[in-house]
Structure formats: structure tokens, C-alpha cells
Protein backbone atom coordinates (compact mmCIF):
# COMPACT_ATOMS: atom_id res chain seq x y z
CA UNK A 1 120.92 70.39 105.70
CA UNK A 2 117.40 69.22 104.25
CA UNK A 3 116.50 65.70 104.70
CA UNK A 4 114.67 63.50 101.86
CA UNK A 5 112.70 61.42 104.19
CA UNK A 6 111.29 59.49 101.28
CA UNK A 7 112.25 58.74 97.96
CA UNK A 8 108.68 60.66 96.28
CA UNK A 9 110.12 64.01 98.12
CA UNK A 10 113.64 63.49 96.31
CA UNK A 11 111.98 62.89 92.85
CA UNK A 12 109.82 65.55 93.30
CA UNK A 13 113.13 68.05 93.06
CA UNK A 14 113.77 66.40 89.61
CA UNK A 15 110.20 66.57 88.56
CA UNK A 16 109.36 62.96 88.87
CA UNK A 17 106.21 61.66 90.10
CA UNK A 18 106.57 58.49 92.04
CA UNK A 19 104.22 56.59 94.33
CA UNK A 20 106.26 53.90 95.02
CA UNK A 21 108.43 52.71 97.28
CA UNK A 22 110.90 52.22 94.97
CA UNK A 23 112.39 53.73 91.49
CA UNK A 24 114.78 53.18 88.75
CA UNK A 25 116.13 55.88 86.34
CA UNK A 26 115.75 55.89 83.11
CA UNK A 27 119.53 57.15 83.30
CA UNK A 28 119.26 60.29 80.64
CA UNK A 29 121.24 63.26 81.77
CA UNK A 30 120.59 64.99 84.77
CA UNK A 31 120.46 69.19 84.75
CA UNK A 32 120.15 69.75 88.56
CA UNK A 33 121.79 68.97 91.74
CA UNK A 34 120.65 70.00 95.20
CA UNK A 35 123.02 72.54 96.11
CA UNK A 36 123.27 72.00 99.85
CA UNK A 37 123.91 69.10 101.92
CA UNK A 38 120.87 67.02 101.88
CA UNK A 39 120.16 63.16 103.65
CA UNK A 40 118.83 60.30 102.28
CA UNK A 41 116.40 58.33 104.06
CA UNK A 42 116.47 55.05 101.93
CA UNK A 43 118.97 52.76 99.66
CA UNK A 44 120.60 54.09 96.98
CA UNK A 45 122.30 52.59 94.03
CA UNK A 46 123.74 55.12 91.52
CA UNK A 47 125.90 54.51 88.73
CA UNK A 48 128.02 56.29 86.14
CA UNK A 49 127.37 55.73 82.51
CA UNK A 50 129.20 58.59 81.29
CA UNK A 51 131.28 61.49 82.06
CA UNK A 52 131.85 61.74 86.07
CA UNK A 53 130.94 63.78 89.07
CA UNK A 54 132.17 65.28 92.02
CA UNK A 55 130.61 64.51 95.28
CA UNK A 56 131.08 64.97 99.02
CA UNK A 57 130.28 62.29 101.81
CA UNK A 58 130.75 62.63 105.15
CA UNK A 59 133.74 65.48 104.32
CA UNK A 60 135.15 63.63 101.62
CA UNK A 61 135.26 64.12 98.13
CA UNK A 62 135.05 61.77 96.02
CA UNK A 63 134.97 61.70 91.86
CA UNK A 64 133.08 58.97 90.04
CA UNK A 65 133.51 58.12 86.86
CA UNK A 66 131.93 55.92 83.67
CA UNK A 67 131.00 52.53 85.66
CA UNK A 68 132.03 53.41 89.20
CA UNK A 69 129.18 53.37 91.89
CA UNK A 70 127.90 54.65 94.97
CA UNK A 71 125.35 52.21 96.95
CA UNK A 72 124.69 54.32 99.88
CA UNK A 73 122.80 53.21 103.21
CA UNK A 74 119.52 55.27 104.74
CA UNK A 75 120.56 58.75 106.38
CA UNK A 76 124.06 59.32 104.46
CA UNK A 77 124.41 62.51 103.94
CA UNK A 78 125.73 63.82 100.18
CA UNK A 79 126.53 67.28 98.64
CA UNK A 80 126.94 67.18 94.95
CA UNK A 81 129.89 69.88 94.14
CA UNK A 82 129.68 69.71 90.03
CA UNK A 83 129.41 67.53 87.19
CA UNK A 84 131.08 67.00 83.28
CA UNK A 85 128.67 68.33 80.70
CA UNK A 86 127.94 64.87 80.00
CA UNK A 87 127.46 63.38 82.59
CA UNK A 88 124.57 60.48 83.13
CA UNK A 89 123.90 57.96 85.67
CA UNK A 90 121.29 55.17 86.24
CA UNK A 91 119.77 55.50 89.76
CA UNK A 92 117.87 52.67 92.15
CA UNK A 93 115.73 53.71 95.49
CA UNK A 94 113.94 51.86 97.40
CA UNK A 95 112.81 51.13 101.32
CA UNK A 96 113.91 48.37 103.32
CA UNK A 97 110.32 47.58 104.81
CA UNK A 98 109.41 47.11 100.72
CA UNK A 99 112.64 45.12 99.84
CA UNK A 100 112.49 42.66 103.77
CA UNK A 101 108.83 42.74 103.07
CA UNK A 102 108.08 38.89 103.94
CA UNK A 103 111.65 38.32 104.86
CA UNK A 104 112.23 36.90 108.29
CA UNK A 105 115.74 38.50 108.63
CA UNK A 106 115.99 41.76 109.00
CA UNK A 107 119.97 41.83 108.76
CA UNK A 108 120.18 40.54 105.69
CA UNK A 109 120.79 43.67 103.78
CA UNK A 110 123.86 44.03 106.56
CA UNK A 111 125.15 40.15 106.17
CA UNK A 112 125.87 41.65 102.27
CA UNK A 113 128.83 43.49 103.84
CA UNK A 114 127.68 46.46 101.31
CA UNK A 115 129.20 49.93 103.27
CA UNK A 116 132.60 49.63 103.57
CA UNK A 117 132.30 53.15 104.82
CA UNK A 118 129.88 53.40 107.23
CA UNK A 119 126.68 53.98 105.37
CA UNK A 120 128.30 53.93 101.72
CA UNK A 121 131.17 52.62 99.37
CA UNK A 122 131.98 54.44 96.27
CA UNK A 123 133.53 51.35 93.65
CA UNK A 124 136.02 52.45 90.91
CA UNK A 125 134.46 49.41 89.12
CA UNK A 126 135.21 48.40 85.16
CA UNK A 127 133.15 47.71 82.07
CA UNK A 128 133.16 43.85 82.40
CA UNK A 129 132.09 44.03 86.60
CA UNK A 130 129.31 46.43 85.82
CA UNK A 131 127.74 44.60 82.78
CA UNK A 132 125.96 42.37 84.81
CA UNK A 133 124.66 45.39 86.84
CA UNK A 134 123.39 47.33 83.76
CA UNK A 135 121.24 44.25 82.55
CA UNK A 136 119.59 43.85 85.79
CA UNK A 137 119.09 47.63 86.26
CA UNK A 138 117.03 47.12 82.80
CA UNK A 139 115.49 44.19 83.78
CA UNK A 140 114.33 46.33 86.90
CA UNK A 141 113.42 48.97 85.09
CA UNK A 142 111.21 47.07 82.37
CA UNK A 143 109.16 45.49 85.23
CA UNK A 144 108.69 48.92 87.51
CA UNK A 145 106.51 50.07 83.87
CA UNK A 146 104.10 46.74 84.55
CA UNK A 147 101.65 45.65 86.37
CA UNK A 148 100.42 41.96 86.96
CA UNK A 149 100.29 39.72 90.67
CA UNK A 150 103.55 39.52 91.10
CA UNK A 151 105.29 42.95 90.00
CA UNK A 152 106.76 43.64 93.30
CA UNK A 153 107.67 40.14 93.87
CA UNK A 154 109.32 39.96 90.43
CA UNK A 155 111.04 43.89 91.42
CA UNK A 156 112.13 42.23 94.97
CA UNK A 157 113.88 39.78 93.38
CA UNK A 158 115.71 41.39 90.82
CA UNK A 159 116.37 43.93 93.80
CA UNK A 160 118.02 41.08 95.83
CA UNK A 161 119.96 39.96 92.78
CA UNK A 162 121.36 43.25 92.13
CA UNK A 163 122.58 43.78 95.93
CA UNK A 164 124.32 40.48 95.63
CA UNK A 165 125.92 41.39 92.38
CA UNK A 166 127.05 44.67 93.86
CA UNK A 167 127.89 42.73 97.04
CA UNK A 168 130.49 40.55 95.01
CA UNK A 169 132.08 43.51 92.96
CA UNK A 170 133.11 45.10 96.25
CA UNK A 171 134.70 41.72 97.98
CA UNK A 172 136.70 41.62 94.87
CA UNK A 173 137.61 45.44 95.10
CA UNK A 174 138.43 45.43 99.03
CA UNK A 175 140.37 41.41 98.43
CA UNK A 176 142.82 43.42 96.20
CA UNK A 177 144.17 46.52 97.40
CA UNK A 178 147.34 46.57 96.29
CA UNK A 179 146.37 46.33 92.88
CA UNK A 180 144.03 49.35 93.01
CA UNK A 181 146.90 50.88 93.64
CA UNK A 182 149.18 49.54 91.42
CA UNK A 183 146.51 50.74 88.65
CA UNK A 184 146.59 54.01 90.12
CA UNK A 185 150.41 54.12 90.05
CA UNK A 186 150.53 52.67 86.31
CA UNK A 187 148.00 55.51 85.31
CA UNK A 188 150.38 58.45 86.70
CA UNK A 189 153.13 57.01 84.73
CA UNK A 190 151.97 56.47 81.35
CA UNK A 191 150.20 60.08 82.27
CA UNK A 192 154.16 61.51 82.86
CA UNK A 193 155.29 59.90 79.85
CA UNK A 194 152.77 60.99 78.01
CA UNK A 195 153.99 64.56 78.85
CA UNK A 196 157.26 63.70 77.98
CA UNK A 197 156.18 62.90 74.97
CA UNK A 198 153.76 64.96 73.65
CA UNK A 199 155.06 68.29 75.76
CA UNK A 200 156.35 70.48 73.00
CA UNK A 201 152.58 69.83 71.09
CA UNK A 202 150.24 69.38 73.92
CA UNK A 203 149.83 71.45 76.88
CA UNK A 204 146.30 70.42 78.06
CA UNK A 205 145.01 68.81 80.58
CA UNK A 206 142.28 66.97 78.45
CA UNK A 207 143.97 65.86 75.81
CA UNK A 208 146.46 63.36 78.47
CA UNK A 209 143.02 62.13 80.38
CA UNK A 210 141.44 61.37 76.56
CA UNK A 211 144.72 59.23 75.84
CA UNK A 212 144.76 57.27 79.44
CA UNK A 213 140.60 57.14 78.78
CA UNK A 214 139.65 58.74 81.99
CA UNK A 215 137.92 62.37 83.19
CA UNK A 216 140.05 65.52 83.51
CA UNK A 217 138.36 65.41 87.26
CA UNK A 218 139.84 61.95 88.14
CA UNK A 219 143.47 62.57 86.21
CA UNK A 220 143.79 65.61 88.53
CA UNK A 221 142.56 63.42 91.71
CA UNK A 222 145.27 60.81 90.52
CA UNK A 223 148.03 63.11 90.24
CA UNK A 224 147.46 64.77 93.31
CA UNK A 225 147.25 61.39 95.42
CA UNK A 226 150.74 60.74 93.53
CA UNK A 227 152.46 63.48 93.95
CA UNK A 228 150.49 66.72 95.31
CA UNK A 229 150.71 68.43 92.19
CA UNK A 230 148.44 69.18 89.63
CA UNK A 231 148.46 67.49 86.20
CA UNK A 232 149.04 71.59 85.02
CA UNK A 233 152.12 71.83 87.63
CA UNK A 234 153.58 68.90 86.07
CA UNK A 235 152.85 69.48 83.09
CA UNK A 236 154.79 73.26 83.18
CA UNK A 237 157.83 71.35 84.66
CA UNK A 238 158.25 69.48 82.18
CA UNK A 239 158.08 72.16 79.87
CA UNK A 240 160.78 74.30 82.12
CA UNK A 241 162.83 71.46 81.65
CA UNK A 242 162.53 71.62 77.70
CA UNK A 243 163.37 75.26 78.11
CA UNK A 244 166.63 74.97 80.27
CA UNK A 245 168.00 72.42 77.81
CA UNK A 246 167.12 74.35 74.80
CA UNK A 247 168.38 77.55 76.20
CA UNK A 248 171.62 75.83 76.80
CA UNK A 249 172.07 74.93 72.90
CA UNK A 250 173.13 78.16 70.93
CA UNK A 251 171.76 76.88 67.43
CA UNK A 252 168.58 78.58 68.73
CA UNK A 253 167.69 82.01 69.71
CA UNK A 254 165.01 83.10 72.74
CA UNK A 255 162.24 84.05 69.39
CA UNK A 256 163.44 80.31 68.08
CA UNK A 257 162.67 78.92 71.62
CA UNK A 258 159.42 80.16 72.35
CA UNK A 259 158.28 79.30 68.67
CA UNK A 260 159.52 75.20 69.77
CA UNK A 261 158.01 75.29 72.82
CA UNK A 262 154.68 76.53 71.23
CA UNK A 263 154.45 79.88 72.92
CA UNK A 264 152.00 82.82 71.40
CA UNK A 265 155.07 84.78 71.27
CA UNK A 266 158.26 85.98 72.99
CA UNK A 267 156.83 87.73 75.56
CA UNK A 268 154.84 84.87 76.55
CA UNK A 269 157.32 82.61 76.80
CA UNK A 270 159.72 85.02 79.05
CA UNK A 271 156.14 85.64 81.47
CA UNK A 272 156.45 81.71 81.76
CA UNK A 273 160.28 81.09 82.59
CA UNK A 274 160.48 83.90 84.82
CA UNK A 275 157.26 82.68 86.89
CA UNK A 276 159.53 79.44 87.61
CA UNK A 277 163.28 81.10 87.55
CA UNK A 278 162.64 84.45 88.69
CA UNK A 279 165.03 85.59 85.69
CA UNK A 280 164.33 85.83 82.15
CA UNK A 281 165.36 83.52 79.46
CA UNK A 282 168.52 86.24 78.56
CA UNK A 283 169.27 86.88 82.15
CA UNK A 284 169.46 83.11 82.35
CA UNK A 285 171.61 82.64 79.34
CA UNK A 286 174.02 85.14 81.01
CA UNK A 287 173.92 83.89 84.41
CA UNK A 288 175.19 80.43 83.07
CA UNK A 289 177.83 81.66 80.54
CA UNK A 290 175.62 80.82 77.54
CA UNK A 291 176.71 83.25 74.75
């Protein structure tokens, strides 16, 4: 495990120069990860502004997505496991001795209630909660390029206002639970429907998370928290089940069949039914008196 004891060693892995003790992204796309577990010896604020990744905290994976957040606490320790192709993310650092500089509490950071997981919350957060954070974020980051007698005043401030905006967004998350999961729940079932739907034209995976506007990464996370299945399981039982039924009507033959269900060919589509009936489509026919 390597530890970032300050926030110029971290940007110095990206290639970023940085002398002070703080930073904001510009939030263009990012081409490297560390590839180990690594710790973090300062705040951290990162947010998703498009596509999502897959990290691991504390032996937990977790998948963020457009808008949802990490704001992580000095020594939390991250592995970053992969990333969509497009994925981009605005990023704040900074020290507490430079944000409680002048500050006569030293627990205020902690009064915020910020790590709902020991050193970190991750926030499935939406557009209209993270607006507010994406205007201070470019506030922040249009005053880090100045200079005058009170830039790190100014940066303090908008600092401050940014922890109590994030501070807010995750009472609101952790006051309603059950409606996280509600979401969650309504998400898996317009995702089966969808399937029911669309099964006999649309076998893949990122077509149903580009209809429910989510990532493949977090459709696959949802379906397994719903059911332990992958979206492809489900998907392929619902397609067995368009197979039994047709396979029971005789107005179609097994070529006839495979053509419906979208199958390459014949072959194909007996390599599929006997993976999940462990008898081909004829075998089947006879076994049930289908002739």
C-alpha cells in the first residue's frame, strides 16, 4: 500500500504541479489510476460528471455514477478497480491546518457529520442536489487561478460553503432510507419489464441501462442487490421462457424459432436451450408430447 502523504505527491502521479495546500480539477477525463491500494492523507471531494467508476474502500466496492460523490476523510484508503471510457470527475484536496487556519474549533469539520462511514460516504446524489455543488466547485476553481490579499480567505470560504452543501445532501440521503430503496426497487422493475418487452429484439446489457439512464456497471450492481443475478442471467431467462412457449405452439418449426428469438442460426439457438434444459429444442418437443 503506498501512502500520498500530501496532496503535491498525488498530483505528481497525474502530472500536475501543485504547491498548494489545496487543488481543484479542472474535471477533463482522467487516463490513469493507481493500480494498488494507496492512502490519502488529506480531504477529498470527488465527483462524477460522466460515465462512472468502480472503486474499493475499506473492502467494499462501490460504483459511482454521473453526480454521485465520494468526500473522503485523511488516511482512507482507496483502490480504483476500472472506469467507463468516459468517464470524468471534478476533484477538491485540501489540508485541514489550511481550511481551520484561524478557526478556533478544531471539530468543526466533524460537527458537519460528513463520514457516514468512518472516514468516507459515497452519495448516489441527483442533478438538482449537485447543481449547487458544481457552481461552487467553479467558483473554487476560478479563484485557485488568482492571486490578490485575500485568495485563500476567499478559497476558505467557498471551501466551508461547499462542506456545508455536501453536509446537507447527505442528511437528506441518510433522513430517507426507505426511499433509496424504493428507487432502487422501481429501477429493477422497469429494468424486468423492459426485458419483457424488448426480449425478442434486444439482448444487451447496454441498451436496458441507456433506457433506465444509468451505467451498465450500476444496472449490474442493482440487479445483483435485487436478486443475485446478473442483468445477462435474467435477461437469458426471459428468453428461455419465450422459447418454452414458442416451442409449445406447432405453427412454428425449431429453424422458425431461432429466427424469432433472433438467434445467428439453428445451431445457436439449440447451444442456448440445452445450456438451460440439458435437452435440445427436439428432444424437448418430444419429451412433452409436442408433435
Amino acid at each position: 500500500m503506498k501512502p500520498y502523504e500530501n496532496i503535491q505527491e498525488t498530483l505528481s502521479f497525474y502530472g500536475v504541479k501543485c504547491n498548494q495546500p489545496y487543488y481543484v480539477s479542472s474535471g477533463n477525463q482522467v487516463f490513469k489510476f493507481p493500480k494498488i491500494h494507496f492512502r490519502m492523507d488529506f480531504y477529498t471531494f470527488c465527483i462524477c460528471t460522466s460515465g462512472s467508476i468502480t472503486l474499493e474502500i475499506d473492502n467494499r466496492e462501490y460504483v459511482i455514477n454521473k453526480n454521485g460523490f465520494l468526500i473522503s476523510a485523511p488516511s482512507t484508503i482507496i483502490k480504483f478497480l476500472s472506469t467507463d471510457n468516459d468517464f470524468k470527475m471534478k476533484v477538491l484536496f485540501f489540508e485541514k491546518n489550511f481550511l481551520l487556519k484561524n478557526i478556533s474549533n478544531p471539530f468543526v469539520i466533524d460537527k458537519m457529520n460528513l463520514f457516514m462511514d468512518g472516514s468516507y460516504t459515497i452519495v448516489e446524489a441527483d442533478k438538482e442536489k449537485t447543481i449547487q455543488l458544481f457552481g461552487l466547485l467553479d467558483y473554487l476553481q476560478k479563484k485557485t487561478s488568482g492571486k490578490s490579499k485575500f485568495t485563500e480567505e476567499i478559497i476558505r470560504t467557498i471551501i466551508f460553503n461547499l462542506l456545508l452543501e455536501i453536509a446537507e445532501i447527505i442528511s437528506l440521503e441518510e433522513a430517507a432510507p426507505e426511499e433509496k430503496v424504493l428507487k432502487k426497487k422501481e429501477l429493477f422493475f422497469k429494468f424486468d419489464e423492459l426485458v419483457k418487452e424488448n426480449i425478442l429484439f434486444q439482448k444487451d446489457v447496454g441498451f436496458y441501462a441507456k433506457q433506465l439512464c444509468i451505467s451498465d456497471k450500476y444496472l449490474i450492481q442493482l440487479v445483483k442487490n435485487a436478486t443475485g443475478k446478473t442483468p445477462h442471467q435474467i435477461i437469458d431467462e426471459t428468453l428461455l421462457k419465450e422459447a418454452y412457449v414458442m416451442l409449445g405452439n406447432l405453427r412454428y418449426n425449431i429453424t422458425q424459432i431461432a429466427d424469432k428469438l433472433q438467434f445467428s442460426s439453428v445451431s445457436a439457438f439449440g447451444r442456448f436451450f440445452k445450456k438451460y434444459a440439458s435437452i435440445s429444442p427436439t428432444q424437448y418437443r418430444l419429451q412433452q408430447n409436442i408433435s
